[in-house]
Each structure stands twice: as structure tokens, then as C-alpha cells.
PDB file of N, CA and C in Angstrom:
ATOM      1  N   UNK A   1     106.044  86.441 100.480  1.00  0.00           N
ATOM      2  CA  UNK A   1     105.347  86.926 101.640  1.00  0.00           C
ATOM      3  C   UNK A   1     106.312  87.128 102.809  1.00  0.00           C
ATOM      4  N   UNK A   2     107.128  86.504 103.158  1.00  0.00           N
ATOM      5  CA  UNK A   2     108.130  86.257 103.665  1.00  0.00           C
ATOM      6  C   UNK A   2     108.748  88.066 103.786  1.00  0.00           C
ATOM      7  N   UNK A   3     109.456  88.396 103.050  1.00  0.00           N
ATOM      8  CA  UNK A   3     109.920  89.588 102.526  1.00  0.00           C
ATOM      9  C   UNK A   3     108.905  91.201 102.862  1.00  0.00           C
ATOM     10  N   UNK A   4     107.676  90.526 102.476  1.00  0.00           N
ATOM     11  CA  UNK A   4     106.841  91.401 102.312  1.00  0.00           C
ATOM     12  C   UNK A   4     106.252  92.020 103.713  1.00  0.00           C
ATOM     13  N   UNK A   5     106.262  93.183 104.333  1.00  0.00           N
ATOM     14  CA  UNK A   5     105.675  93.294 105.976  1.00  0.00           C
ATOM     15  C   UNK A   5     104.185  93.596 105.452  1.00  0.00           C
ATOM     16  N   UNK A   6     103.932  94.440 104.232  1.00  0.00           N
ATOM     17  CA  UNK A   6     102.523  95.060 104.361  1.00  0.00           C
ATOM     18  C   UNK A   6     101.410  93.784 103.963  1.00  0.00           C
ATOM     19  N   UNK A   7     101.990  92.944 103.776  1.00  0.00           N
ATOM     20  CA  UNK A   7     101.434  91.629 102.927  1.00  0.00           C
ATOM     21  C   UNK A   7     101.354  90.611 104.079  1.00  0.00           C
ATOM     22  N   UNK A   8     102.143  90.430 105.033  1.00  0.00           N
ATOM     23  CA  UNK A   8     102.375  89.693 106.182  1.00  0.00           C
ATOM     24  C   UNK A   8     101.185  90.455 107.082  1.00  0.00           C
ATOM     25  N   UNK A   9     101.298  91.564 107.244  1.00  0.00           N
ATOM     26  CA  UNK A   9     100.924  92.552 108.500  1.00  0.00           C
ATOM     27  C   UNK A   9      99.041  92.574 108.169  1.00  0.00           C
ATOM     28  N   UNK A  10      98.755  92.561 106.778  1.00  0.00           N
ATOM     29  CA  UNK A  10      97.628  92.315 106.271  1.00  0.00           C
ATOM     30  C   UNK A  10      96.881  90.949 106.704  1.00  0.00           C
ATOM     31  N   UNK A  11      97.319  90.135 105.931  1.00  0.00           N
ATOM     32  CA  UNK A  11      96.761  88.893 106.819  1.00  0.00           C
ATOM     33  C   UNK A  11      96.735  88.434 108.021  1.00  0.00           C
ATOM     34  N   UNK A  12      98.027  89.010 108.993  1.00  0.00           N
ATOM     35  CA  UNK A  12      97.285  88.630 110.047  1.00  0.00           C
ATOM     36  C   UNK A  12      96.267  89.575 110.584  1.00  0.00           C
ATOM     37  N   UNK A  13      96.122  90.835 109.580  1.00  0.00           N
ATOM     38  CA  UNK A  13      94.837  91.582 110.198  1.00  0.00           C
ATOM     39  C   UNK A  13      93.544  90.802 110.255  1.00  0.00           C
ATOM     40  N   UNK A  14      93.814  89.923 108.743  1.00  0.00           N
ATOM     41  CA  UNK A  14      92.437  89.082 108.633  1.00  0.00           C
ATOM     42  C   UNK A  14      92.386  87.822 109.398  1.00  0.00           C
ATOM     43  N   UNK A  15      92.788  87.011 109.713  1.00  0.00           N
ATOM     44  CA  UNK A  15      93.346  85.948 110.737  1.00  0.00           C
ATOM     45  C   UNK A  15      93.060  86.412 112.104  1.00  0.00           C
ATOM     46  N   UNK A  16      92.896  87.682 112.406  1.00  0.00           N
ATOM     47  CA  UNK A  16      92.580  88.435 113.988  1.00  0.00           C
ATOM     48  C   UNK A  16      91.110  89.029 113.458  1.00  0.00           C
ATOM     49  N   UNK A  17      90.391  88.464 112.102  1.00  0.00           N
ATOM     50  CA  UNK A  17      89.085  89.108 112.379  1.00  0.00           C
ATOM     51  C   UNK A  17      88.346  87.682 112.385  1.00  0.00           C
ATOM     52  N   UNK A  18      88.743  86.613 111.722  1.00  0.00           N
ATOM     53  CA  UNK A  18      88.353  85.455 111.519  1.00  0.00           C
ATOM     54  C   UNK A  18      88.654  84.908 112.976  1.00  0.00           C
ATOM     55  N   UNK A  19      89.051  85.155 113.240  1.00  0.00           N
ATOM     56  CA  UNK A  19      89.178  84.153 115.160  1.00  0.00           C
ATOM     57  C   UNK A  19      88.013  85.258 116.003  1.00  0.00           C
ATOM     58  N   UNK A  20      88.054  86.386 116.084  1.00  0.00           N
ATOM     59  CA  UNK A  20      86.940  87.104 116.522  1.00  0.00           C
ATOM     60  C   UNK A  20      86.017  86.893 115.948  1.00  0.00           C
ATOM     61  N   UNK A  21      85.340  86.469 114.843  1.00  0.00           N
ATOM     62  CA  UNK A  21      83.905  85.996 114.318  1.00  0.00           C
ATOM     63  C   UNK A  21      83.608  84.291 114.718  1.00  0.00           C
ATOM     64  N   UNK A  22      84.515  83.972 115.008  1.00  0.00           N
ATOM     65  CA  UNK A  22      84.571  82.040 115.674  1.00  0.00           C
ATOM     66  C   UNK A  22      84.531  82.242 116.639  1.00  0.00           C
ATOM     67  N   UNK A  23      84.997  83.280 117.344  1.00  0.00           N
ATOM     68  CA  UNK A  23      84.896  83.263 118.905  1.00  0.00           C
ATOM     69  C   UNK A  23      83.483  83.795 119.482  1.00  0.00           C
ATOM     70  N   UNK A  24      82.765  84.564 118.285  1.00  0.00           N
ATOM     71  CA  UNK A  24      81.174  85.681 118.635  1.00  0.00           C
ATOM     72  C   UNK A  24      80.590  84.208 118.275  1.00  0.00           C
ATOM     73  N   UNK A  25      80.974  83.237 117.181  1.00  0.00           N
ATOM     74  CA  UNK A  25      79.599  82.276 116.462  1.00  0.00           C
ATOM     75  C   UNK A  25      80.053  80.955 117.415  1.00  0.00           C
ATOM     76  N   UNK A  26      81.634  80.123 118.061  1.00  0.00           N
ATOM     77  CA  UNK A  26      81.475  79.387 118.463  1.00  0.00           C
ATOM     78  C   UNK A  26      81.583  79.707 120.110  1.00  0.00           C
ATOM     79  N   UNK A  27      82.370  80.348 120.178  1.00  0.00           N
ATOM     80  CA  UNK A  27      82.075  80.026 122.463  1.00  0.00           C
ATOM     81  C   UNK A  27      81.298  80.911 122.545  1.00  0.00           C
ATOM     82  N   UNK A  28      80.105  81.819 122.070  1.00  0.00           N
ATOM     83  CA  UNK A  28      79.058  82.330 122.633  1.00  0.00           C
ATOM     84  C   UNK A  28      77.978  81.346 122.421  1.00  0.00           C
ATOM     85  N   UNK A  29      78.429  80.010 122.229  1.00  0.00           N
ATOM     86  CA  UNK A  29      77.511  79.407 122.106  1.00  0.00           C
ATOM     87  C   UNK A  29      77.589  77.705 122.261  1.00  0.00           C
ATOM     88  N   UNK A  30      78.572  77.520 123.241  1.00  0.00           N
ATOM     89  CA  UNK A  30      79.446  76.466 123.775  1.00  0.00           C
ATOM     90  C   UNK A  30      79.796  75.543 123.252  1.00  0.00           C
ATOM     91  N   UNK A  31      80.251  76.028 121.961  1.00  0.00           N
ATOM     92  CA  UNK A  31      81.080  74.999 121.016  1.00  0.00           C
ATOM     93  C   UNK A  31      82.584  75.196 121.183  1.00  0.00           C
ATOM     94  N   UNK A  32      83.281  75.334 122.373  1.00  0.00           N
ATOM     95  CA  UNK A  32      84.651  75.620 122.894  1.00  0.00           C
ATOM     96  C   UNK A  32      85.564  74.614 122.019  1.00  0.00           C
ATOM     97  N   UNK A  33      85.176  73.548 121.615  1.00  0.00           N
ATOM     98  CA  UNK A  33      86.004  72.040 120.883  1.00  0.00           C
ATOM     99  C   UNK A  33      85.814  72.586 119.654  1.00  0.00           C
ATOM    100  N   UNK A  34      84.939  73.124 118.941  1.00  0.00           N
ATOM    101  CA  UNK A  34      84.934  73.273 117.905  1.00  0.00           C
ATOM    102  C   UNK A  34      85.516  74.727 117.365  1.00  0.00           C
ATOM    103  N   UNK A  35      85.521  75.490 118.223  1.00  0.00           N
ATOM    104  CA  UNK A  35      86.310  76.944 118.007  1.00  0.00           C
ATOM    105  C   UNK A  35      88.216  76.339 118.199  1.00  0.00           C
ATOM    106  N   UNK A  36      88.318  75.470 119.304  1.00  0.00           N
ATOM    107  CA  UNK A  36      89.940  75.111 119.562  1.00  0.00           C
ATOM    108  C   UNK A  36      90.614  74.194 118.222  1.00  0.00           C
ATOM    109  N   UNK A  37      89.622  73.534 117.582  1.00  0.00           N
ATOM    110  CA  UNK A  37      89.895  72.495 116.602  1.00  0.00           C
ATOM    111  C   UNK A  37      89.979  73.199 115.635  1.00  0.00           C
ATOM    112  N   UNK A  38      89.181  74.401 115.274  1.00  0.00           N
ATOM    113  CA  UNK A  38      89.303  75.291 114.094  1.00  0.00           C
ATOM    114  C   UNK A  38      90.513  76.230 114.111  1.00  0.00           C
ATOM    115  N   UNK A  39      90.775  76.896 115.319  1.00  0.00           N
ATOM    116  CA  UNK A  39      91.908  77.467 115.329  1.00  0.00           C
ATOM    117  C   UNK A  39      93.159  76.614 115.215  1.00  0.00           C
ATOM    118  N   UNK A  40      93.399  75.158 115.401  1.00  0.00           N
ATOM    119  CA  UNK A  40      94.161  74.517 115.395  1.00  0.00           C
ATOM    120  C   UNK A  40      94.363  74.479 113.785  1.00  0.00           C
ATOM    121  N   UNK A  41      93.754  73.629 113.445  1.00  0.00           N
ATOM    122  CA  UNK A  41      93.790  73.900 112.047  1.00  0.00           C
ATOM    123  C   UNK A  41      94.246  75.099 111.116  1.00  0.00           C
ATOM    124  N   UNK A  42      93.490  76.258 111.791  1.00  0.00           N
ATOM    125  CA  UNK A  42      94.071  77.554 110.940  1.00  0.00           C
ATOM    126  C   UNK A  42      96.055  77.496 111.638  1.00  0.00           C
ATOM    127  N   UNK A  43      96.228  77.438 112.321  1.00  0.00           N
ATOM    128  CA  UNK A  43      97.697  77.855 112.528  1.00  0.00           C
ATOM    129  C   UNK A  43      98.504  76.459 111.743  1.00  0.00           C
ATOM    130  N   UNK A  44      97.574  75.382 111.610  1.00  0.00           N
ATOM    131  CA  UNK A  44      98.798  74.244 110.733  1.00  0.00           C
ATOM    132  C   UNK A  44      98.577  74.714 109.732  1.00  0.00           C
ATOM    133  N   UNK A  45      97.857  75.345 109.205  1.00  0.00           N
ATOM    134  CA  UNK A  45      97.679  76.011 107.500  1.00  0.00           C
ATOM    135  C   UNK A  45      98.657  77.062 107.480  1.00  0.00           C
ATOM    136  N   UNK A  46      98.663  77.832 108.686  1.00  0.00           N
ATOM    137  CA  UNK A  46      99.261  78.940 108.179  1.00  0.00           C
ATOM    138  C   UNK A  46     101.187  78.486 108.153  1.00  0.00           C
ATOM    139  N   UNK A  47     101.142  77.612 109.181  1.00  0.00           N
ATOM    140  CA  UNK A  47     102.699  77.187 109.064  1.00  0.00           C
ATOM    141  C   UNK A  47     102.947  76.359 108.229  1.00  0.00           C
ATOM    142  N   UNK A  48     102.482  75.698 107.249  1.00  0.00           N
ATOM    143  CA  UNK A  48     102.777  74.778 106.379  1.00  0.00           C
ATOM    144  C   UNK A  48     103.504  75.635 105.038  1.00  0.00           C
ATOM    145  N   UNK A  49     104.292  75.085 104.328  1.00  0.00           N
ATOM    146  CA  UNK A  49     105.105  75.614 103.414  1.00  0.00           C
ATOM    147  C   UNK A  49     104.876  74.214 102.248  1.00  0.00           C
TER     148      UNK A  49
END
């Protein structure tokens, strides 16, 4: 993946649709801790090797 841009450039397409559907289902609806804790999580996933 590393190597790869169209493979890199892809997921973070999906990673920028998944934070826009947490952001419509959790802070339109004042779960701000629970949208920050989820995104936290997604970026230690994504940096972990």
C-alpha cells in the first residue's frame, strides 16, 4: 500500500466518507465524545503496522 498511490488515494477517499457519516449521525446529535473517541481510534488503526 505503501507504494501504491491509487490504493492509498482510495482509502482515504473512504476514511473522508466514514468521518462525514459520524459527523451527520454523531455531532448532529451531541455525541461530540463519541464522534472524537471514534475518530481517535480510526487514525491508531490506520497508523498501526
Amino acid at each position: 500500500m505503501e507504494n501504491d498511490e491509487v490504493l492509498r488515494e482510495k482509502l482515504f477517499q473512504e476514511y473522508e466518507m466514514i468521518a462525514e457519516y459520524l459527523k451527520q449521525k454523531l455531532l448532529n446529535h451531541g455525541l461530540e465524545k463519541e464522534f472524537r473517541d471514534i475518530r481517535e481510534l480510526i487514525s491508531k488503526i490506520v497508523k498501526y503496522r
